[in-house]
N, C-alpha and C. Protein backbone atom coordinates (compact mmCIF):
# COMPACT_ATOMS: atom_id res chain seq x y z
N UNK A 1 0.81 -1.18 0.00
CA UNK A 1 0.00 0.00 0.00
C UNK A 1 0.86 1.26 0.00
N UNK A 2 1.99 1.36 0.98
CA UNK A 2 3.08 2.40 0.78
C UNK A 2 3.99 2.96 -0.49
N UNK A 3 3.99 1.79 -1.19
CA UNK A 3 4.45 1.82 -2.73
C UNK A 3 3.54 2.54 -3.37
N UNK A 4 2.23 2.06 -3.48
CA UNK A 4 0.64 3.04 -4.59
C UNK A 4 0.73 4.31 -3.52
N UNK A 5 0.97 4.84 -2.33
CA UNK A 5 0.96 6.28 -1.82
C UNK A 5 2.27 6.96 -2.98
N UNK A 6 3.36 6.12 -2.52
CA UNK A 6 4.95 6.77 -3.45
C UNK A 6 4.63 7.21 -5.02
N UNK A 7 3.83 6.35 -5.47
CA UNK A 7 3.82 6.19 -6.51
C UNK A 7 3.24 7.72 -6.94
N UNK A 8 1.70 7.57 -6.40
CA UNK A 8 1.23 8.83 -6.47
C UNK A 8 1.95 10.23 -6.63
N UNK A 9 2.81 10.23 -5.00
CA UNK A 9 3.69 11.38 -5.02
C UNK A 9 4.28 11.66 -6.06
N UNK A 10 4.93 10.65 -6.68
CA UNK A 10 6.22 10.84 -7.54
C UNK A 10 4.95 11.45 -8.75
N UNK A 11 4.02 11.32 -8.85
CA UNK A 11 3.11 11.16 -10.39
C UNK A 11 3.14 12.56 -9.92
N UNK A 12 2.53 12.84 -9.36
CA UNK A 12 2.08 14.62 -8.34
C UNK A 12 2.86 15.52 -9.02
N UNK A 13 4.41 14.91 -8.42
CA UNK A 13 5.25 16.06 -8.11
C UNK A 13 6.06 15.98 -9.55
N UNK A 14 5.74 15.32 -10.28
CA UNK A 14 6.83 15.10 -11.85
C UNK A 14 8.07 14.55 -11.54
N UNK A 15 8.42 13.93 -10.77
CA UNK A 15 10.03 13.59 -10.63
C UNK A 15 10.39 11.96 -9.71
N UNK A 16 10.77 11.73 -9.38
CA UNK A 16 11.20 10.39 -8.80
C UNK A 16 11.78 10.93 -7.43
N UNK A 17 11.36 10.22 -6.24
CA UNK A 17 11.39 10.34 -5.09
C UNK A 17 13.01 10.04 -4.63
N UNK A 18 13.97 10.52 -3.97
CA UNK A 18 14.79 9.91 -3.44
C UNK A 18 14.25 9.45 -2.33
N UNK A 19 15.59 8.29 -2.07
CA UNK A 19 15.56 7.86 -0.98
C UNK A 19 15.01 8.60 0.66
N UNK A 20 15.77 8.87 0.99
CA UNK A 20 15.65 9.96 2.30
C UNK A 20 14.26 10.63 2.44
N UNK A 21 13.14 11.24 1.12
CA UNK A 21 12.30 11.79 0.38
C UNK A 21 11.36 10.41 1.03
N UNK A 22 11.56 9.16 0.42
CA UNK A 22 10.37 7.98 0.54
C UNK A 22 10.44 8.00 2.41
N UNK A 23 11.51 7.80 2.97
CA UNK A 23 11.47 7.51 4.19
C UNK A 23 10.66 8.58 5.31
N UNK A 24 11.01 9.52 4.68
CA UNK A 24 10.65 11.02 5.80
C UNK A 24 8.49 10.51 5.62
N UNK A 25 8.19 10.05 4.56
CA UNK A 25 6.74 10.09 3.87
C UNK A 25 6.31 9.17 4.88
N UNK A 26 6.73 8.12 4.58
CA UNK A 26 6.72 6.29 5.48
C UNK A 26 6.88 6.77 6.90
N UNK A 27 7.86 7.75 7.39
CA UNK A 27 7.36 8.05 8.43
C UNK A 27 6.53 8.99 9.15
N UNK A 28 6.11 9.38 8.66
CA UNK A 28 4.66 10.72 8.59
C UNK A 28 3.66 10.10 9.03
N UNK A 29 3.34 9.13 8.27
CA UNK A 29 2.15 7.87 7.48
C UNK A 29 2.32 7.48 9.36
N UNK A 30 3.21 6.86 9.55
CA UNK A 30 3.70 5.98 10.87
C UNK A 30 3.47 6.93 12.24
N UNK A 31 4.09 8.06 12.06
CA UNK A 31 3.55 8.87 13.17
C UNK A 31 2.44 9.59 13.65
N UNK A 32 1.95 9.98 11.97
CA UNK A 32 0.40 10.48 12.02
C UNK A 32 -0.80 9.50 12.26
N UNK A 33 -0.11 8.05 11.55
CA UNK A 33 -1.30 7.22 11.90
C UNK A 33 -2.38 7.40 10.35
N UNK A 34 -1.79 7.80 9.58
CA UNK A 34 -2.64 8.44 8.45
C UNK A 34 -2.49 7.48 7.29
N UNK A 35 -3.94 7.48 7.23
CA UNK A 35 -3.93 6.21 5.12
C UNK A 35 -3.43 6.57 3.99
N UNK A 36 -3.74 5.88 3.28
CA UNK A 36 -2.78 6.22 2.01
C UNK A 36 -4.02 6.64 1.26
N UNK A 37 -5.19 7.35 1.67
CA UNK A 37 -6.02 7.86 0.90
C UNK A 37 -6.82 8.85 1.72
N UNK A 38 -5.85 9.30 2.88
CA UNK A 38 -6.42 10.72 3.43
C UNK A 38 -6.24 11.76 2.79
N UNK A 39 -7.04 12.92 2.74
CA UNK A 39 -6.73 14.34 1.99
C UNK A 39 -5.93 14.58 2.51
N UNK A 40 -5.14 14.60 3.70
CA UNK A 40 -3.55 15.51 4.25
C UNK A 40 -2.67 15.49 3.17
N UNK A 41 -2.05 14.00 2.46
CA UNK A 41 -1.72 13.41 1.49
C UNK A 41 -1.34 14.48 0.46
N UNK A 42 -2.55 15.27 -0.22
CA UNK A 42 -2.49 15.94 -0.57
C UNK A 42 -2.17 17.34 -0.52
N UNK A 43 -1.96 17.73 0.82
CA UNK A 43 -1.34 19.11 1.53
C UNK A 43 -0.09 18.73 1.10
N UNK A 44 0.19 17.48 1.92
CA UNK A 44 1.78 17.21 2.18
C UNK A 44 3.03 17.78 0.72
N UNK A 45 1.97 16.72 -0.44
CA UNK A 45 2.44 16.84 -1.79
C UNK A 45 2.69 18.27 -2.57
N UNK A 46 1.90 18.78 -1.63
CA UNK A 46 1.85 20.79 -2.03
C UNK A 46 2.97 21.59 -1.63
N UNK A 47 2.95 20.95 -0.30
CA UNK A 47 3.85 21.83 0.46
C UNK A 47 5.25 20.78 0.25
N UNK A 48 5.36 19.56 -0.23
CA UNK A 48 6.68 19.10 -0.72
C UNK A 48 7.50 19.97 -2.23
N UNK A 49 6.08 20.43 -3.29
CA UNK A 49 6.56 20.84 -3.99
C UNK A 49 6.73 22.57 -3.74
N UNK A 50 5.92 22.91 -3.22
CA UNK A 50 6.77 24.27 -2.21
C UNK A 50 8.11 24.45 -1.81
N UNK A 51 8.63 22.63 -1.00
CA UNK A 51 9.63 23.03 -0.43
C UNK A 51 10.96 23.19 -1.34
N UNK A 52 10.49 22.15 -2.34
CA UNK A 52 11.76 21.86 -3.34
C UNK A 52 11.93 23.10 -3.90
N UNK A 53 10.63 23.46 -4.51
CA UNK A 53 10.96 24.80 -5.24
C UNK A 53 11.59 26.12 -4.08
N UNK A 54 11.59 26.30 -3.22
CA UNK A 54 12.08 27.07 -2.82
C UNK A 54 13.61 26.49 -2.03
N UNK A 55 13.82 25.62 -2.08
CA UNK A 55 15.14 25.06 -1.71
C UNK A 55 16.22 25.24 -2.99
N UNK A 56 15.48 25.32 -4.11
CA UNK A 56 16.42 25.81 -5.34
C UNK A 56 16.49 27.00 -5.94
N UNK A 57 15.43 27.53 -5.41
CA UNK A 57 16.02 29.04 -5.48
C UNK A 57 16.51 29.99 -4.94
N UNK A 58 17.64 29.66 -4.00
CA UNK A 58 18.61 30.68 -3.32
C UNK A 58 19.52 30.31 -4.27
N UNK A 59 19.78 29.20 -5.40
CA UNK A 59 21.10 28.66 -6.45
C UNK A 59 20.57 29.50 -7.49
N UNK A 60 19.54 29.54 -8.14
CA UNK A 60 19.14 30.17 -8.90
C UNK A 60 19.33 31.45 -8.66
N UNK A 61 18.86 32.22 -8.05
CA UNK A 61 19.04 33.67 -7.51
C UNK A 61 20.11 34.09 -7.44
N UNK A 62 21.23 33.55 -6.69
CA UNK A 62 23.20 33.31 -6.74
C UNK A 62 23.44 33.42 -8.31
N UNK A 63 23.15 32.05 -9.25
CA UNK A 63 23.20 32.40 -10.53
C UNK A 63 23.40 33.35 -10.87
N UNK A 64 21.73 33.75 -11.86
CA UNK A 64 21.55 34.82 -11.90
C UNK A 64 22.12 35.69 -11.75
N UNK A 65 22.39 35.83 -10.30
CA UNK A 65 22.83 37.58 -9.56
C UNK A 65 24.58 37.67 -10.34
N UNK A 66 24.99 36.39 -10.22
CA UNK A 66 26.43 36.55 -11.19
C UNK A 66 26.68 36.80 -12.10
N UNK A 67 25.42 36.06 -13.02
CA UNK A 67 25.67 36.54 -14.84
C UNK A 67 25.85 37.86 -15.34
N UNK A 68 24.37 38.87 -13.81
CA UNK A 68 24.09 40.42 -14.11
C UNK A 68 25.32 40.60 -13.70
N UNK A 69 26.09 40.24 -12.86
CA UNK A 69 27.04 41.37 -12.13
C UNK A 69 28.10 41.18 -13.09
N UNK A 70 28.47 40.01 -13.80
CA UNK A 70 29.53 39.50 -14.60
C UNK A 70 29.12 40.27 -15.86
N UNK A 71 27.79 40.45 -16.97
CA UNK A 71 27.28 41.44 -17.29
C UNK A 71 27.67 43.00 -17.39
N UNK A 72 27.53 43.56 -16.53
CA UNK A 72 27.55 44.89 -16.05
C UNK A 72 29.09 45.09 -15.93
N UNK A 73 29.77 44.18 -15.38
CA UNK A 73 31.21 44.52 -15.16
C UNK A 73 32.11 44.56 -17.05
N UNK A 74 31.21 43.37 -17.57
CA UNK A 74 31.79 43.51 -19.30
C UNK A 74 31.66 44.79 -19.92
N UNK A 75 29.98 45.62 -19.31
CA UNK A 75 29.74 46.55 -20.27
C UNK A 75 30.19 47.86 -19.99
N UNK A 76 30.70 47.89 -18.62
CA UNK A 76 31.80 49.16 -17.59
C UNK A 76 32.82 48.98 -18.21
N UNK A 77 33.16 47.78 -18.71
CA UNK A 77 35.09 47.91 -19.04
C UNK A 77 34.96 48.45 -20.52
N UNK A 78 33.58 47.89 -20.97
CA UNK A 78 33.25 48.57 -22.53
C UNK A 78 33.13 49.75 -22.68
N UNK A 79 32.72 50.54 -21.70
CA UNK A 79 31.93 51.83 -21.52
C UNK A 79 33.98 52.91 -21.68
N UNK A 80 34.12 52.23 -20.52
CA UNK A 80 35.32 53.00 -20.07
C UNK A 80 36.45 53.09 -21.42
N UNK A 81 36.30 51.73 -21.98
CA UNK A 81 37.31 51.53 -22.98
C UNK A 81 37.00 52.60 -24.49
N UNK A 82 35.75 52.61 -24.27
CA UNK A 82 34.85 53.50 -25.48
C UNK A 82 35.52 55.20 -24.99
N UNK A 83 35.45 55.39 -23.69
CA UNK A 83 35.61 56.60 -22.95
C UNK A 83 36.78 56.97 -23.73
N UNK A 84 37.69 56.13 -22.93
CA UNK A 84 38.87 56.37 -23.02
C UNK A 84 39.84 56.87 -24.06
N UNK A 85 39.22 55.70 -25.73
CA UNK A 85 39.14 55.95 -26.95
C UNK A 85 38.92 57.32 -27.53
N UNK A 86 37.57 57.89 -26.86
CA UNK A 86 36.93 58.82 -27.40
C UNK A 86 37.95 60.44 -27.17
N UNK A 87 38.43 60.48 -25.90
CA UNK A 87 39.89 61.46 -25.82
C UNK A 87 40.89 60.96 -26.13
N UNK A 88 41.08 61.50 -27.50
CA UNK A 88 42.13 61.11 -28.25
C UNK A 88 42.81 62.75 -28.51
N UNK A 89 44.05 62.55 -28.48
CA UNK A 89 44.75 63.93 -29.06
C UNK A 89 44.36 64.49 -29.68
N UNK A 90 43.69 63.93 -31.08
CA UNK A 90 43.32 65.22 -31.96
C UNK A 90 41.71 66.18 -31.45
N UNK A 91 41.50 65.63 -30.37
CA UNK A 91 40.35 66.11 -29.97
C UNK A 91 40.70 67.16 -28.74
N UNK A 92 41.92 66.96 -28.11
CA UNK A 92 42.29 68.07 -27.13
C UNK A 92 43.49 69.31 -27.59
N UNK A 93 43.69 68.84 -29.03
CA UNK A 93 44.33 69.87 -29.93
C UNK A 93 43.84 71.22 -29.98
N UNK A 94 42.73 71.42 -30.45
CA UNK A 94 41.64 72.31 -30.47
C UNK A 94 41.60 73.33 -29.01
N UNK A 95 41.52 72.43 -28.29
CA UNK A 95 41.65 73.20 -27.01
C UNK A 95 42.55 74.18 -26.36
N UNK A 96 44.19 73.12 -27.00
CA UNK A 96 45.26 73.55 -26.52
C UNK A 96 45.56 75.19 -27.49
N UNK A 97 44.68 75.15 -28.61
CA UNK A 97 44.75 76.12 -29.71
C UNK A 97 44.15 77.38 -29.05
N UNK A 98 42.55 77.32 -28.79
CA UNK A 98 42.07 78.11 -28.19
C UNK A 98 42.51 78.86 -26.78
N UNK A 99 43.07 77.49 -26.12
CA UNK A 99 43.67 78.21 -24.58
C UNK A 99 44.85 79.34 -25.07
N UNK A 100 45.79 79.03 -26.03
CA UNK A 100 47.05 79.80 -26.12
C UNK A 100 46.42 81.06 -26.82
N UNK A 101 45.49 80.62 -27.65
CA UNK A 101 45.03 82.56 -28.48
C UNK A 101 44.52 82.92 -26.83
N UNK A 102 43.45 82.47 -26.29
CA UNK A 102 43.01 83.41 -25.55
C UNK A 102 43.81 83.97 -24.60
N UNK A 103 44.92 83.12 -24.25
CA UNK A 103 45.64 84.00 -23.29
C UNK A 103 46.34 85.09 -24.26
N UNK A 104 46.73 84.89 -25.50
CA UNK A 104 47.43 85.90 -26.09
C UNK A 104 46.33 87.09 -26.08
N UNK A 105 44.81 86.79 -26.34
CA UNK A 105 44.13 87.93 -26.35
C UNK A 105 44.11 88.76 -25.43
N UNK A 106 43.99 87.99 -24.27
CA UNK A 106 44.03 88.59 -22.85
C UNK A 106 45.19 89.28 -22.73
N UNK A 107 46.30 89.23 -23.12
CA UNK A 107 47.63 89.81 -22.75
C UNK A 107 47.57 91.01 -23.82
N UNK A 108 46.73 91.02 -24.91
CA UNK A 108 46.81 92.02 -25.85
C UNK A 108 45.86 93.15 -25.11
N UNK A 109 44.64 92.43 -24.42
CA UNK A 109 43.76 93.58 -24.20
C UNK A 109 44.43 94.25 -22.69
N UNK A 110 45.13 94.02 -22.10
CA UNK A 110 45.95 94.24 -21.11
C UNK A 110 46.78 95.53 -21.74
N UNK A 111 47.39 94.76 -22.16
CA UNK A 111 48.76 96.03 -22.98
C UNK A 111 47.46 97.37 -23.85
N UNK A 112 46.56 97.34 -24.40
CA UNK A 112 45.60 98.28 -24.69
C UNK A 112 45.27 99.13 -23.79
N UNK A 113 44.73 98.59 -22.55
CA UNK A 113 44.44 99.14 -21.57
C UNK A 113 45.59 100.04 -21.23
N UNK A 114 46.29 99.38 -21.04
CA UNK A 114 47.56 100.37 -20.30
C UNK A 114 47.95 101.15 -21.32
N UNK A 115 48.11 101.46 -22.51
CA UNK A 115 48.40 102.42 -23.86
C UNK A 115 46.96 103.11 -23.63
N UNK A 116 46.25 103.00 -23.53
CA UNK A 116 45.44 103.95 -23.41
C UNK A 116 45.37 104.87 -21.85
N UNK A 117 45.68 104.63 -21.06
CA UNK A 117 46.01 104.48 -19.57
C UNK A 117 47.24 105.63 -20.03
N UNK A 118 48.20 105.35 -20.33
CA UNK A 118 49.84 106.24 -20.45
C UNK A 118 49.11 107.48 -21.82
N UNK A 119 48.31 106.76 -22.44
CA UNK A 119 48.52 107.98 -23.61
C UNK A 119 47.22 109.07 -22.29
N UNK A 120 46.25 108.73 -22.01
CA UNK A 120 45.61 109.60 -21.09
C UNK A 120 46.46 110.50 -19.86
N UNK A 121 47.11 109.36 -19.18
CA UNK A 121 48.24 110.27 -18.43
C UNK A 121 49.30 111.23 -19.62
N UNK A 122 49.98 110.93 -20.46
CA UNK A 122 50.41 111.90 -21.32
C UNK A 122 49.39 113.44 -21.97
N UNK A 123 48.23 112.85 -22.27
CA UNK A 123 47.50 114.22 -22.31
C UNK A 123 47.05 114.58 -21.56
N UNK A 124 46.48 114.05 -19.98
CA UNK A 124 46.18 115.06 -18.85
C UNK A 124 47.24 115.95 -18.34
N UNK A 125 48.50 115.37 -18.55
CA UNK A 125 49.54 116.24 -17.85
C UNK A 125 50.17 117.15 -18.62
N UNK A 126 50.09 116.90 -20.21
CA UNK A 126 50.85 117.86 -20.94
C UNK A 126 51.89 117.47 -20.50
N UNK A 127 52.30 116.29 -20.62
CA UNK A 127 53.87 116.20 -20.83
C UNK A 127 54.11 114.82 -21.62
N UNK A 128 55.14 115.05 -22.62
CA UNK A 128 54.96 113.31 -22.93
C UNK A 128 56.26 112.77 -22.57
N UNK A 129 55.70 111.50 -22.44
CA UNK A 129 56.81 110.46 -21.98
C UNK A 129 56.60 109.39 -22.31
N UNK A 130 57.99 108.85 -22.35
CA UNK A 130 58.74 107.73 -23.11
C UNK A 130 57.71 106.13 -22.94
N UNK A 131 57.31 105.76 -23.87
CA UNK A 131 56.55 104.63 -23.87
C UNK A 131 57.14 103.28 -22.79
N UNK A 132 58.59 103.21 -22.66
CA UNK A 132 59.19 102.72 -21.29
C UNK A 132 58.35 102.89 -20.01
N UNK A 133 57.56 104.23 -20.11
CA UNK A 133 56.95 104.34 -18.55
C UNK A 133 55.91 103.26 -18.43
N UNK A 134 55.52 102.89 -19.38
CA UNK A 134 54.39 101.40 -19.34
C UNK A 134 54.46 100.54 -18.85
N UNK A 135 55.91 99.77 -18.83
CA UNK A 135 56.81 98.54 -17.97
C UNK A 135 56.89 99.32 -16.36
N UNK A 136 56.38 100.31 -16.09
CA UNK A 136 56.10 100.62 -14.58
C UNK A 136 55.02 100.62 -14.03
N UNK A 137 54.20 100.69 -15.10
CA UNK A 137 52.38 100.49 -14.65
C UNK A 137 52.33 98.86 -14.25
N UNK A 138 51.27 98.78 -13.69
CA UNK A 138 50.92 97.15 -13.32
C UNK A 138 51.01 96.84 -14.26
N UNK A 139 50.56 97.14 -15.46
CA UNK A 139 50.29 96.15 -16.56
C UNK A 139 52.08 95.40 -16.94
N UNK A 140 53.24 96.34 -16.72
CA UNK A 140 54.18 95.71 -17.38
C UNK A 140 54.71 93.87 -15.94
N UNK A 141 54.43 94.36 -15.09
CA UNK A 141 54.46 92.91 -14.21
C UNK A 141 53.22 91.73 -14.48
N UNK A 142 51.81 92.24 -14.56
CA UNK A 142 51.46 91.42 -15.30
C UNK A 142 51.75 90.61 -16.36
N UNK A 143 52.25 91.37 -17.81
CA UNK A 143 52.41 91.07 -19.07
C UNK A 143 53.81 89.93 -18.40
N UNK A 144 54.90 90.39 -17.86
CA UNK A 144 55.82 89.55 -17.80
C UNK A 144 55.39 88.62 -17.45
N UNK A 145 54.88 88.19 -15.55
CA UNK A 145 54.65 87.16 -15.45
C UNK A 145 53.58 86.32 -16.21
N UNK A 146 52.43 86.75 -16.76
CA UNK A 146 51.77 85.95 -17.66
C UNK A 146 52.71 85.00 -18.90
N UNK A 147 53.65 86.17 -19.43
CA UNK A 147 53.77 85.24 -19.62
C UNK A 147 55.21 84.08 -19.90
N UNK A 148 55.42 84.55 -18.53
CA UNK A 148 56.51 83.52 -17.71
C UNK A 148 55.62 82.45 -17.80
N UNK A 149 54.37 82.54 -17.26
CA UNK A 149 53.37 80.99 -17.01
C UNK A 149 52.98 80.70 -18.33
N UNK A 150 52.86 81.17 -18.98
CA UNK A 150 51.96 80.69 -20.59
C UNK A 150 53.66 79.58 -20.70
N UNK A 151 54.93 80.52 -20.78
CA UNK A 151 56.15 79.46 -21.05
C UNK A 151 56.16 78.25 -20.57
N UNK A 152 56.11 78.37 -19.31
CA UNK A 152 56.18 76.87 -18.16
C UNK A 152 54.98 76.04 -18.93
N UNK A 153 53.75 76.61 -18.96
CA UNK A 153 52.58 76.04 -19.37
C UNK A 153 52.68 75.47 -21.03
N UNK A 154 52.88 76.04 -21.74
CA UNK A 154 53.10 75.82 -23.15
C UNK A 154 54.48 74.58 -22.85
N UNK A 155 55.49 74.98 -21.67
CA UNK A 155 56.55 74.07 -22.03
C UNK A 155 55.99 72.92 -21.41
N UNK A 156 55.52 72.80 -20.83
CA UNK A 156 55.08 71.34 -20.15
C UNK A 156 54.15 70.48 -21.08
N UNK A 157 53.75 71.15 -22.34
CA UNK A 157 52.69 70.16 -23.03
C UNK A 157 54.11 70.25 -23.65
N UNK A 158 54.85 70.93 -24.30
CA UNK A 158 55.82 70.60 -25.30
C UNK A 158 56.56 69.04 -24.62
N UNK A 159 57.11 69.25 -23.16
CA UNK A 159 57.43 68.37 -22.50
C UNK A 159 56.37 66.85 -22.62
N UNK A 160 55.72 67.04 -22.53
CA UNK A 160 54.66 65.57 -22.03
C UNK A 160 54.87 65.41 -23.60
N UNK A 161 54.51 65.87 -25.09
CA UNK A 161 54.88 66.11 -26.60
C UNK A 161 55.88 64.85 -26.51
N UNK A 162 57.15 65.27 -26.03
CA UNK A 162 57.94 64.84 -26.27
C UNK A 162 58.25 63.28 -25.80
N UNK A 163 58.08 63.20 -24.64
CA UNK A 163 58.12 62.22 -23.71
C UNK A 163 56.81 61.37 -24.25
N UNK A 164 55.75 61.63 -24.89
CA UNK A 164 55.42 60.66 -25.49
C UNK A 164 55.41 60.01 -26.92
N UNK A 165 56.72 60.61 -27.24
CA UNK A 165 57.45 60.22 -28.79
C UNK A 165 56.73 60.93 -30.12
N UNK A 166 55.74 62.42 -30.23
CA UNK A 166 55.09 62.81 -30.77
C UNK A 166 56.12 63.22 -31.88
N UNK A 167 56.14 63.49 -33.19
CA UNK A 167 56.78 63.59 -34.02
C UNK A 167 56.88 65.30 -34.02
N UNK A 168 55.98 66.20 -34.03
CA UNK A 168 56.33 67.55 -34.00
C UNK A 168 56.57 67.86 -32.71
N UNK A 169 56.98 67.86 -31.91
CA UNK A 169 58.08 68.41 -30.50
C UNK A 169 58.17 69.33 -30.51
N UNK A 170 59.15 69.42 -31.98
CA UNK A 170 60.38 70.65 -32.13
C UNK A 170 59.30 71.84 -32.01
N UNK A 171 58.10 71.71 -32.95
CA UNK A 171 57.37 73.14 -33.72
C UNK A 171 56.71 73.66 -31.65
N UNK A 172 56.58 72.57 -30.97
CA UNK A 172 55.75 72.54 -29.67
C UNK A 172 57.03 73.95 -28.64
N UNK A 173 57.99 73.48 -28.98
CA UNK A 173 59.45 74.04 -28.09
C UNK A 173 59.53 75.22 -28.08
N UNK A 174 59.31 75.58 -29.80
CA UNK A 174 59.66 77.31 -29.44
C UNK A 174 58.50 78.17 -29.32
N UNK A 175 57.25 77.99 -29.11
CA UNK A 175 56.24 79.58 -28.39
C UNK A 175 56.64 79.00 -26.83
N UNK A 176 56.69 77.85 -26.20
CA UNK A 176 57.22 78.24 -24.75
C UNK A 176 58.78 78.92 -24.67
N UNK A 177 59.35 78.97 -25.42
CA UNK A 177 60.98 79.07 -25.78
C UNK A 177 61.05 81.35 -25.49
N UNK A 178 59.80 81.36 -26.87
CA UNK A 178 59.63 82.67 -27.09
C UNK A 178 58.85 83.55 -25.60
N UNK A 179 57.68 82.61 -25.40
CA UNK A 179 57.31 83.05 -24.37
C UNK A 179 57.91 83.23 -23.11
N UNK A 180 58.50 82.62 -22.50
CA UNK A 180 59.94 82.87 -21.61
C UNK A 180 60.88 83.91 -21.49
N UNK A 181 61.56 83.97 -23.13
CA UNK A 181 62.17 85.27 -23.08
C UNK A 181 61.77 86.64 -23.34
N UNK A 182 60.32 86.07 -23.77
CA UNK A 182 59.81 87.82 -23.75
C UNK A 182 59.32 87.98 -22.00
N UNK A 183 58.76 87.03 -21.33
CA UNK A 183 58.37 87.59 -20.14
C UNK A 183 59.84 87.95 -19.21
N UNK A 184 60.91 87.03 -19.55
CA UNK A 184 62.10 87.39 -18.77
C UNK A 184 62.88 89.03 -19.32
N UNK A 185 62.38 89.25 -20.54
CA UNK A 185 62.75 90.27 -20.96
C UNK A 185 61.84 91.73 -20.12
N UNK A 186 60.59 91.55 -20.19
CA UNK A 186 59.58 92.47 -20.07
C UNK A 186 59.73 92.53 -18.21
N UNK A 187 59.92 91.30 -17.39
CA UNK A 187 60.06 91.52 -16.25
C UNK A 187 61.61 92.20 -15.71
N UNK A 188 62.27 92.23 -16.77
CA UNK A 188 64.14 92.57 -16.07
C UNK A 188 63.79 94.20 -16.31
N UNK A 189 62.77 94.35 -17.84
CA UNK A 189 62.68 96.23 -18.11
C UNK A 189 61.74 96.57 -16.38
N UNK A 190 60.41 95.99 -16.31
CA UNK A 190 59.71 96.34 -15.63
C UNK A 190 60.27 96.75 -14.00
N UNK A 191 61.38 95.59 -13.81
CA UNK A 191 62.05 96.11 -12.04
C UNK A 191 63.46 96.79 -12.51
N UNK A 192 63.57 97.20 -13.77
CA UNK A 192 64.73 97.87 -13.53
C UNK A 192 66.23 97.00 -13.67
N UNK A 193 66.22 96.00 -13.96
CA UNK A 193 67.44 95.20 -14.25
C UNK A 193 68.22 95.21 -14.85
């Protein structure tokens, strides 16, 4: 009679009973005192396939949760690698173009200011004087140190240029080269050197 209960189960639940599975049943039957054609029978078989199914899905879920994370980590290294690609030199060329005019603009509208500044002091006072007096206004310590830094600054891309085996270097060398000695020039007039 315990065999036609098994049998059932196994029909129930789609699968073949293990061992350990038949015994735990056989003893249910034994402790409950229960037939092999009580409705409990049928709880039991519910809540057996309850248990299985949820006994396999904390593996499933683990799965899963690896493929996404294994996933996501492929399409970050893709993302980054795309990034990375995408700043390429000829794209921060442009930049390095615009930064150097604008500081040159800035250093032009500087030196304006101050020529207009000396030519106003020359006609309020009725007296004229030597365009030298300009390298004594702020503007001539500005103009130098600007562009002492445009040099260092211009020389350090020429530098990194170089150091990463770029074929024009040389053309990179001389506006920091020029820029240098005009600010070392404009700062030795400006203190008097």
């Amino acid at each position: 009679m315990a065999g036609d209960l098994l049998n059932r189960i196994e029909t129930i639940l789609g699968r073949e009973l293990g061992q350990e599975e038949k015994e735990r049943y056989l003893r249910v039957k034994e402790i409950l005192q229960v037939s092999d054609n009580d409705a409990i029978w049928d709880l039991l078989v519910a809540m057996e396939y309850q248990r299985t199914f949820y006994e396999a899905l904390p593996a499933q879920i683990r799965e899963t949760a690896g493929q996404i994370v294994a996933d996501l980590k492929q399409a970050a290294e893709k993302q980054l690698t795309s990034a990375q690609n995408s700043l390429s030199m000829p794209q921060i060329q442009p930049v390095k173009t615009w930064l150097v005019w604008g500081m040159g603009m800035v250093a032009i509208l500087i030196l304006y200011g101050s020529l207009t500044m000396w030519a106003g002091y020359c006609i309020g006072s009725g007296q004229s004087h030597a365009p030298a007096l300009l390298l004594k206004m702020p503007v001539g310590v500005l103009v130098g140190i600007a562009s002492l830094l445009a040099g260092l600054g211009l020389g350090a891309m020429a530098g990194k240029s170089y150091s990463e085996g770029t074929l024009n270097w040389r053309k990179q060398v001389v506006p920091p080269l020029c820029c240098l000695v005009f600010g070392l020039a404009i700062c030795a007039l400006t203190f008097g050197l």
